[in-house]
Protein backbone atom coordinates (compact mmCIF):
# COMPACT_ATOMS: atom_id res chain seq x y z
CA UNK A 1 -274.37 71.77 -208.09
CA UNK A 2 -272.30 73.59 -205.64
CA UNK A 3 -274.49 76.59 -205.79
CA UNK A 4 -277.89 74.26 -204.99
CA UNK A 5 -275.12 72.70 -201.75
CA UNK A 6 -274.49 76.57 -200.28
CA UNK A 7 -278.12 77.10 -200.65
CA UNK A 8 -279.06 74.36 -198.51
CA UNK A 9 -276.27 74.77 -195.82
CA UNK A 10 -277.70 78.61 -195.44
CA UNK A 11 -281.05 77.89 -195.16
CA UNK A 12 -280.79 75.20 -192.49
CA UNK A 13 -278.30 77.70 -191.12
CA UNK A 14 -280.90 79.98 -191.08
CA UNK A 15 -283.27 77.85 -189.04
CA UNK A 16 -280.61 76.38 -186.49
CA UNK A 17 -280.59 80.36 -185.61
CA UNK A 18 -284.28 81.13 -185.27
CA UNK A 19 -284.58 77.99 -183.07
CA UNK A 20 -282.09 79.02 -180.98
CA UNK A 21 -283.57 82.26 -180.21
CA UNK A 22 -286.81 80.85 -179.54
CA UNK A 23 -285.88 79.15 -176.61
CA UNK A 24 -284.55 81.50 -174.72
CA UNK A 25 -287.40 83.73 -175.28
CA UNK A 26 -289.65 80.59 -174.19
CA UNK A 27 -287.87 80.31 -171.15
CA UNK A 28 -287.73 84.17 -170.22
CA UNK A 29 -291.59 84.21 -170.75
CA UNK A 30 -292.49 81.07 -168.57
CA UNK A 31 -290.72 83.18 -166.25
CA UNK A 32 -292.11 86.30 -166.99
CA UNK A 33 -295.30 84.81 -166.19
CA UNK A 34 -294.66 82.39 -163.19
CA UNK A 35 -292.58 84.83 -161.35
CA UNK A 36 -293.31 88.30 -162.32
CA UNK A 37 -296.84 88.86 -162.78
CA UNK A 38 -298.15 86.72 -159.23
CA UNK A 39 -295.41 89.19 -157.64
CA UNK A 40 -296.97 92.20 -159.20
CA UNK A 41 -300.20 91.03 -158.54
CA UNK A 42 -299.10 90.85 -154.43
CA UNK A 43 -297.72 94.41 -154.34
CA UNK A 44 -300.74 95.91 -155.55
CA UNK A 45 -303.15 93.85 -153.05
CA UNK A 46 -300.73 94.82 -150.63
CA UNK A 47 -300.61 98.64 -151.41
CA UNK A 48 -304.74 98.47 -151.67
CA UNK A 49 -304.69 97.47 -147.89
CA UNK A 50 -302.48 99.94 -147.04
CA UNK A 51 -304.19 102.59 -148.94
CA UNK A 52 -307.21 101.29 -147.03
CA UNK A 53 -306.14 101.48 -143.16
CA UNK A 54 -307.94 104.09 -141.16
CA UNK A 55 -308.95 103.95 -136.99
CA UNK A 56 -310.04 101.24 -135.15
CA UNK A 57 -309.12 98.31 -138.06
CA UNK A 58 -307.61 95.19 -136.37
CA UNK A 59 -304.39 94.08 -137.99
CA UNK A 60 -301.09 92.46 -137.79
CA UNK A 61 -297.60 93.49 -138.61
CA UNK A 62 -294.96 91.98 -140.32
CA UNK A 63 -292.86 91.74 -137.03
CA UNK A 64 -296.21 89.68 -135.54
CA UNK A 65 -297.55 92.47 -133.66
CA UNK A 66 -301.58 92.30 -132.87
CA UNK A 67 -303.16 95.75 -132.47
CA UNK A 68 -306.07 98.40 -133.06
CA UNK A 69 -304.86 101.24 -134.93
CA UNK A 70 -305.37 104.58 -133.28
CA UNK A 71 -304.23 107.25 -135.68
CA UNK A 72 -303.20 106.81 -139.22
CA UNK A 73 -300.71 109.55 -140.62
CA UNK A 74 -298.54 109.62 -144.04
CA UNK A 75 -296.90 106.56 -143.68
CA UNK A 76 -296.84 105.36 -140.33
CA UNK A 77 -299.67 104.11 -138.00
CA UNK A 78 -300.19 104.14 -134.45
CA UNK A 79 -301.45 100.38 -132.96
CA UNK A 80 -302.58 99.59 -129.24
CA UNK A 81 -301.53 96.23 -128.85
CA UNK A 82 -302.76 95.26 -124.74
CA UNK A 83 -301.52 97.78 -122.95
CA UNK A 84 -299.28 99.41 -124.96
CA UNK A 85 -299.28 101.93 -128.02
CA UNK A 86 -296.35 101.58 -130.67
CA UNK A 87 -295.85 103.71 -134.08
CA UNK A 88 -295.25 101.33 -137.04
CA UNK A 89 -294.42 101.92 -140.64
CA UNK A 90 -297.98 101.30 -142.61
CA UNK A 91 -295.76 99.21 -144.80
CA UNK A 92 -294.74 96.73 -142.40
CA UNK A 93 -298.76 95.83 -142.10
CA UNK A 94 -299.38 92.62 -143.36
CA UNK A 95 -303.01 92.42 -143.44
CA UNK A 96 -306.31 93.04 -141.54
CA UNK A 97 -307.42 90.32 -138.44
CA UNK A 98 -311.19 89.20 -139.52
CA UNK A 99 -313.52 89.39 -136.68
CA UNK A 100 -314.88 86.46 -137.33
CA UNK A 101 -311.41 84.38 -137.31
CA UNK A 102 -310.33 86.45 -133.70
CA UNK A 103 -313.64 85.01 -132.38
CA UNK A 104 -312.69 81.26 -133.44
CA UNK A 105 -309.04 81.93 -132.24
CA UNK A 106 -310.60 82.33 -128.60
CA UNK A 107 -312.55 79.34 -128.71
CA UNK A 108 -310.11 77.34 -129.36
């Protein structure tokens, strides 16, 4: 009888353990994929754009300059913004002005 008692106490030992380790790896994927992969999925939309600047693109900065890029080189960009012409990292563009939305933005 004690042999059929040590039995028991091991196997529910056993499960306390795996149930234990499933919740943390519950939790670390509901992270995994509510945090992580929307992140990843930003960067590369954001490295696309960059990839994709060239002359004469309207876009704004992440400081919330307005300008036409004049000249595109390794990894800065030159914008016109009104008067003036200022050298920004291509990084710090956020993303490209529509034409369509600068048009509406007059309107108003």
């Amino acid at each position: 009888m004690h042999t059929v008692t040590m039995l028991l106490a091991q196997a529910q030992g056993g499960a306390s353990t795996l149930g234990t380790l499933i919740f943390p790896l519950a939790i670390l994927a509901i992270f995994y994929f509510i945090l992580i992969v929307p992140q990843r999925r930003e960067l590369k939309k954001h490295q696309q754009l960059v990839a994709e600047l060239q002359r004469g693109d309207q876009v704004v900065t992440a400081g919330g300059l307005i300008g036409e890029i004049m000249g595109v080189k390794d990894d800065t960009v030159q914008l016109r913004t009104g008067t003036a012409t200022v050298v920004v990292e291509k990084a710090r563009v956020v993303r490209k002005v529509v034409a369509g939305a600068e048009a509406a933005a007059e309107k108003k």
